[in-house]
N, C-alpha and C. Protein backbone atom coordinates (compact mmCIF):
# COMPACT_ATOMS: atom_id res chain seq x y z
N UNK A 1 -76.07 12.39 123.10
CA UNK A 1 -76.03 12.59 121.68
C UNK A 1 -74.63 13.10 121.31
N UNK A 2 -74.06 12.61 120.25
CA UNK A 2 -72.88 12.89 119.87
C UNK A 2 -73.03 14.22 118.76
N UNK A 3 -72.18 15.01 119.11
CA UNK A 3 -72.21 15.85 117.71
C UNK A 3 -70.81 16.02 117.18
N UNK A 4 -70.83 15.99 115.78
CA UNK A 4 -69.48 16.08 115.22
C UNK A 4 -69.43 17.58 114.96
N UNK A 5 -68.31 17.97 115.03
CA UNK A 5 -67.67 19.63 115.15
C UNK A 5 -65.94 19.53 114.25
N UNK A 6 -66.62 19.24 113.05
CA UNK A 6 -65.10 19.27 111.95
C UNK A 6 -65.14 17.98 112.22
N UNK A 7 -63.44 17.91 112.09
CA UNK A 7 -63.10 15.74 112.57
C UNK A 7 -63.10 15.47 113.78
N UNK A 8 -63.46 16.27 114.37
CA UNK A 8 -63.87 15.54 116.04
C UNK A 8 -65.16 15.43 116.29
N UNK A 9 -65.59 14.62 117.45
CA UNK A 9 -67.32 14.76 117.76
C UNK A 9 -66.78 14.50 119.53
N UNK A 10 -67.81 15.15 119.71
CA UNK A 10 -68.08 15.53 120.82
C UNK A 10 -69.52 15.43 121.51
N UNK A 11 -69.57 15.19 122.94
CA UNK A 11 -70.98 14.90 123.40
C UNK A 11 -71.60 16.04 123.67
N UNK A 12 -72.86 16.12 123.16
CA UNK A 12 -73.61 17.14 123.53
C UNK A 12 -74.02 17.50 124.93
N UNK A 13 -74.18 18.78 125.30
CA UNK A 13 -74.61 18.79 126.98
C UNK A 13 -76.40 19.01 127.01
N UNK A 14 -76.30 19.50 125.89
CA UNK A 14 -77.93 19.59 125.80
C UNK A 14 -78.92 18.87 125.02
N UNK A 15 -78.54 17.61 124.65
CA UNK A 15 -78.73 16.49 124.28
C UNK A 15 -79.88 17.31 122.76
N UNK A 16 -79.09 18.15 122.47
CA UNK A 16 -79.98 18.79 121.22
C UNK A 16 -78.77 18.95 120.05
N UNK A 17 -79.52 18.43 118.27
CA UNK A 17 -78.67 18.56 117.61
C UNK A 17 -78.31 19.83 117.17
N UNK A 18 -76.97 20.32 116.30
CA UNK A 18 -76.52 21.74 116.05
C UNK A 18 -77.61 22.53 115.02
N UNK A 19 -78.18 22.97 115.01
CA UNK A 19 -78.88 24.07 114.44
C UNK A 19 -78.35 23.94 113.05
N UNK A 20 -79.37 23.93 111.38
CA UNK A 20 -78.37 24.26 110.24
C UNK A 20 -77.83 25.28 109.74
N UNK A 21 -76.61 25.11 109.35
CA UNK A 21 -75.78 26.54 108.94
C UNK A 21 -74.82 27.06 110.38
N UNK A 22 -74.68 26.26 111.51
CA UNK A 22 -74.29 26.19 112.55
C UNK A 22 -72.78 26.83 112.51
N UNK A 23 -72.05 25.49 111.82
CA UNK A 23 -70.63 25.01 111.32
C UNK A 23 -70.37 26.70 110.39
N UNK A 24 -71.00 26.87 109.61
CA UNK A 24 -70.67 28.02 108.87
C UNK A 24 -70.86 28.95 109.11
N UNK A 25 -71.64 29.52 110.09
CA UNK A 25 -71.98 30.48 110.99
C UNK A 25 -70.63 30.68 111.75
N UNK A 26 -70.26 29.75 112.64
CA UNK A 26 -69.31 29.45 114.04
C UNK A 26 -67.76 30.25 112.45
N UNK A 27 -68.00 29.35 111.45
CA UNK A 27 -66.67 29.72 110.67
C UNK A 27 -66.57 31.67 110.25
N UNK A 28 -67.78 31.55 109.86
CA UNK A 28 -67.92 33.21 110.01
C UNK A 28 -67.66 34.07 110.75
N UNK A 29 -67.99 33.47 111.58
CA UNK A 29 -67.69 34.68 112.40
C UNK A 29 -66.56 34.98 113.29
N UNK A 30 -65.59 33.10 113.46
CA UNK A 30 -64.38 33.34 113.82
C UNK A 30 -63.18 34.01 112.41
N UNK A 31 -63.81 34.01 111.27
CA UNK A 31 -63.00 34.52 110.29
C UNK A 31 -63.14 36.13 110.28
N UNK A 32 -64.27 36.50 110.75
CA UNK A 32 -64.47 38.11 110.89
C UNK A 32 -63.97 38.56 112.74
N UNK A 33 -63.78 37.83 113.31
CA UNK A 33 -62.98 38.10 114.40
C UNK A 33 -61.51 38.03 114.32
N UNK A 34 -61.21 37.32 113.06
CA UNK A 34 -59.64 37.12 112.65
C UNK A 34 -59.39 38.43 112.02
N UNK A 35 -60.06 38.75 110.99
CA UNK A 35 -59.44 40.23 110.29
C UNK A 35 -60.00 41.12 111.28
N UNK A 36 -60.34 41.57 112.36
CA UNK A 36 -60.49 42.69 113.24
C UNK A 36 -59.36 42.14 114.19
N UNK A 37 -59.23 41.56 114.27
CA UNK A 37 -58.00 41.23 115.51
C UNK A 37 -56.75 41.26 114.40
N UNK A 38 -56.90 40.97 113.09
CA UNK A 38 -55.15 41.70 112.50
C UNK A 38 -55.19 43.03 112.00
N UNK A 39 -56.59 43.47 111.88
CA UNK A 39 -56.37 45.03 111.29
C UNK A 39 -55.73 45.73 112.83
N UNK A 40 -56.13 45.28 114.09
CA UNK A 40 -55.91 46.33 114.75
C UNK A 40 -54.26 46.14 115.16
N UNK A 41 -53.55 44.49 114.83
CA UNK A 41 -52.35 44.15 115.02
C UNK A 41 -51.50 44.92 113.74
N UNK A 42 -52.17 45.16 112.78
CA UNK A 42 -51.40 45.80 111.73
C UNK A 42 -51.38 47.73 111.84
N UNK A 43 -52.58 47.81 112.39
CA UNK A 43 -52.89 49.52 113.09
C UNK A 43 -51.61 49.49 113.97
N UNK A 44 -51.46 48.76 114.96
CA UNK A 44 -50.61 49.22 116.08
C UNK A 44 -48.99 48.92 115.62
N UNK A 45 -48.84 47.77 114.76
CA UNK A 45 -47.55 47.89 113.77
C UNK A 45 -47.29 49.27 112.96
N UNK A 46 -48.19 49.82 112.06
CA UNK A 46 -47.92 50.68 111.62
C UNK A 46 -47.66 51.81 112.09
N UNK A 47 -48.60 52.22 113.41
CA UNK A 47 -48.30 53.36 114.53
C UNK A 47 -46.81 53.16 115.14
N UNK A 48 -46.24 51.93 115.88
CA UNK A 48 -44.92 51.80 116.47
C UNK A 48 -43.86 51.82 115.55
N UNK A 49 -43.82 51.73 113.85
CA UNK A 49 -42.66 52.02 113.05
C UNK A 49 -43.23 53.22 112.78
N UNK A 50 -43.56 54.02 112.64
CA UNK A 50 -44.06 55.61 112.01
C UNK A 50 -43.00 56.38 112.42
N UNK A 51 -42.64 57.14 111.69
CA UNK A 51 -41.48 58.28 111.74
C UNK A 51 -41.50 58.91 113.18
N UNK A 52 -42.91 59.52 113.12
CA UNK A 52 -43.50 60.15 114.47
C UNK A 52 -42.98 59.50 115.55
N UNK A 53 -43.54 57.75 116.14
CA UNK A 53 -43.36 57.05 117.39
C UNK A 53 -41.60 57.07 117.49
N UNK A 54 -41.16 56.80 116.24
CA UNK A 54 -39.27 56.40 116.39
C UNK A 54 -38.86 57.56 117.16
N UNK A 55 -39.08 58.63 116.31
CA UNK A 55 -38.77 59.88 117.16
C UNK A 55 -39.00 60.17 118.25
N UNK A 56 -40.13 60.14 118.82
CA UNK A 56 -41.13 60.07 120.21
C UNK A 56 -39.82 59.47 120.91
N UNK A 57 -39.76 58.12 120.53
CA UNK A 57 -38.76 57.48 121.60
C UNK A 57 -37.63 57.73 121.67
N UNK A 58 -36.86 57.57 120.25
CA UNK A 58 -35.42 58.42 120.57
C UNK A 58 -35.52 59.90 121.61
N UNK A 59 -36.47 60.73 121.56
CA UNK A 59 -36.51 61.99 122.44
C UNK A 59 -36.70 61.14 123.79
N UNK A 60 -37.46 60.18 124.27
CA UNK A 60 -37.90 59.80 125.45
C UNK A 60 -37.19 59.27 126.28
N UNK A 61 -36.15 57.94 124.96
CA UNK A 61 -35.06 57.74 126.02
C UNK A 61 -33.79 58.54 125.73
N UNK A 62 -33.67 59.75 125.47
CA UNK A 62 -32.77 60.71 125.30
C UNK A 62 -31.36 59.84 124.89
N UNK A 63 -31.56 59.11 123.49
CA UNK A 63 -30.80 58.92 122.69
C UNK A 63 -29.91 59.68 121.92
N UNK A 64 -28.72 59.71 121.39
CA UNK A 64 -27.87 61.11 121.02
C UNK A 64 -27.41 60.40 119.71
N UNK A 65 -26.73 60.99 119.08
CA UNK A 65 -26.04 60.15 117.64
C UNK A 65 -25.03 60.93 116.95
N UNK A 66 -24.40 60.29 116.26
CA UNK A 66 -23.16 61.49 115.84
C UNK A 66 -23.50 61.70 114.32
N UNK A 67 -22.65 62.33 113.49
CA UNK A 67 -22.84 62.64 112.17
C UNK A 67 -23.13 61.19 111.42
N UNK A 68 -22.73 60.25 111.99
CA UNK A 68 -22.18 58.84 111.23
C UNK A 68 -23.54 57.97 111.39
N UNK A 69 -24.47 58.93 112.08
CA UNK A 69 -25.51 57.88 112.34
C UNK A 69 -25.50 56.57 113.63
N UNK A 70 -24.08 56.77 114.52
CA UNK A 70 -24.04 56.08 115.62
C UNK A 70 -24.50 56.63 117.17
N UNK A 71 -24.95 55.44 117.98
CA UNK A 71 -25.76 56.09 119.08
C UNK A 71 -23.93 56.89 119.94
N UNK A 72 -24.20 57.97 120.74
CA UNK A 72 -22.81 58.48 121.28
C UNK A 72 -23.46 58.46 122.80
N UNK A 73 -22.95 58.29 123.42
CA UNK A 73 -22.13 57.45 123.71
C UNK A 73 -22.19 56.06 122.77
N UNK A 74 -21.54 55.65 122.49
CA UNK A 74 -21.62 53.93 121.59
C UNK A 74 -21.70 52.78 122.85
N UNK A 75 -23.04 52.45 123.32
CA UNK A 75 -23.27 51.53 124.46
C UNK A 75 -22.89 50.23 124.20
N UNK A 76 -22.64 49.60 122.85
CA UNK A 76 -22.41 48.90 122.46
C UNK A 76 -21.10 47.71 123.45
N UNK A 77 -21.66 46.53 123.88
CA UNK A 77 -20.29 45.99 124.33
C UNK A 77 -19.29 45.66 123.34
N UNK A 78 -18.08 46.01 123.83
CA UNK A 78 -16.48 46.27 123.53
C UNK A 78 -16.30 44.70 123.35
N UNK A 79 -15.89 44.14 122.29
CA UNK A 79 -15.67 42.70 122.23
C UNK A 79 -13.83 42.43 123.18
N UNK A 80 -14.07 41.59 123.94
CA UNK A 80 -12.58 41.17 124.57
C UNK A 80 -11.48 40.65 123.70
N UNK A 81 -10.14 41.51 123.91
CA UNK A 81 -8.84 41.07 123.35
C UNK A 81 -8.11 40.34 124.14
């Protein structure tokens, strides 16, 4: 038995047709697995820019800076003359 799944069809393994409300079910619930999988991508965005984490890390990798707002030592590569 063939079953169609959107614009494709595909053979059934259990030679049984899809249940109704199947298609909209399957869409449901990959659309409510979509906003829990970006709330927690937007949770962990918002935690890694937070004032708090920047700081965390500047202390962690014992970053230094001068009045000017530059890292000191300036690690920066020296462009060649």
């Amino acid at each position: 038995m063939l079953i169609h799944v959107g614009p494709t069809t595909r053979d059934s393994l259990t030679c049984q047709p899809p249940t109704a409300g199947a298609e909209e079910i399957m869409t449901d619930s990959l659309r409510d697995l979509a906003r829990r999988l970006y709330r927690q991508l937007r949770a962990e965005y918002d935690h890694l820019t937070s004032d708090e984490a920047i700081q965390q890390g500047i202390i962690f990798n014992e970053y230094t800076f001068t009045e000017a707002r530059r890292r000191f030592p300036d690690t920066a590569p020296q462009s060649a003359l």
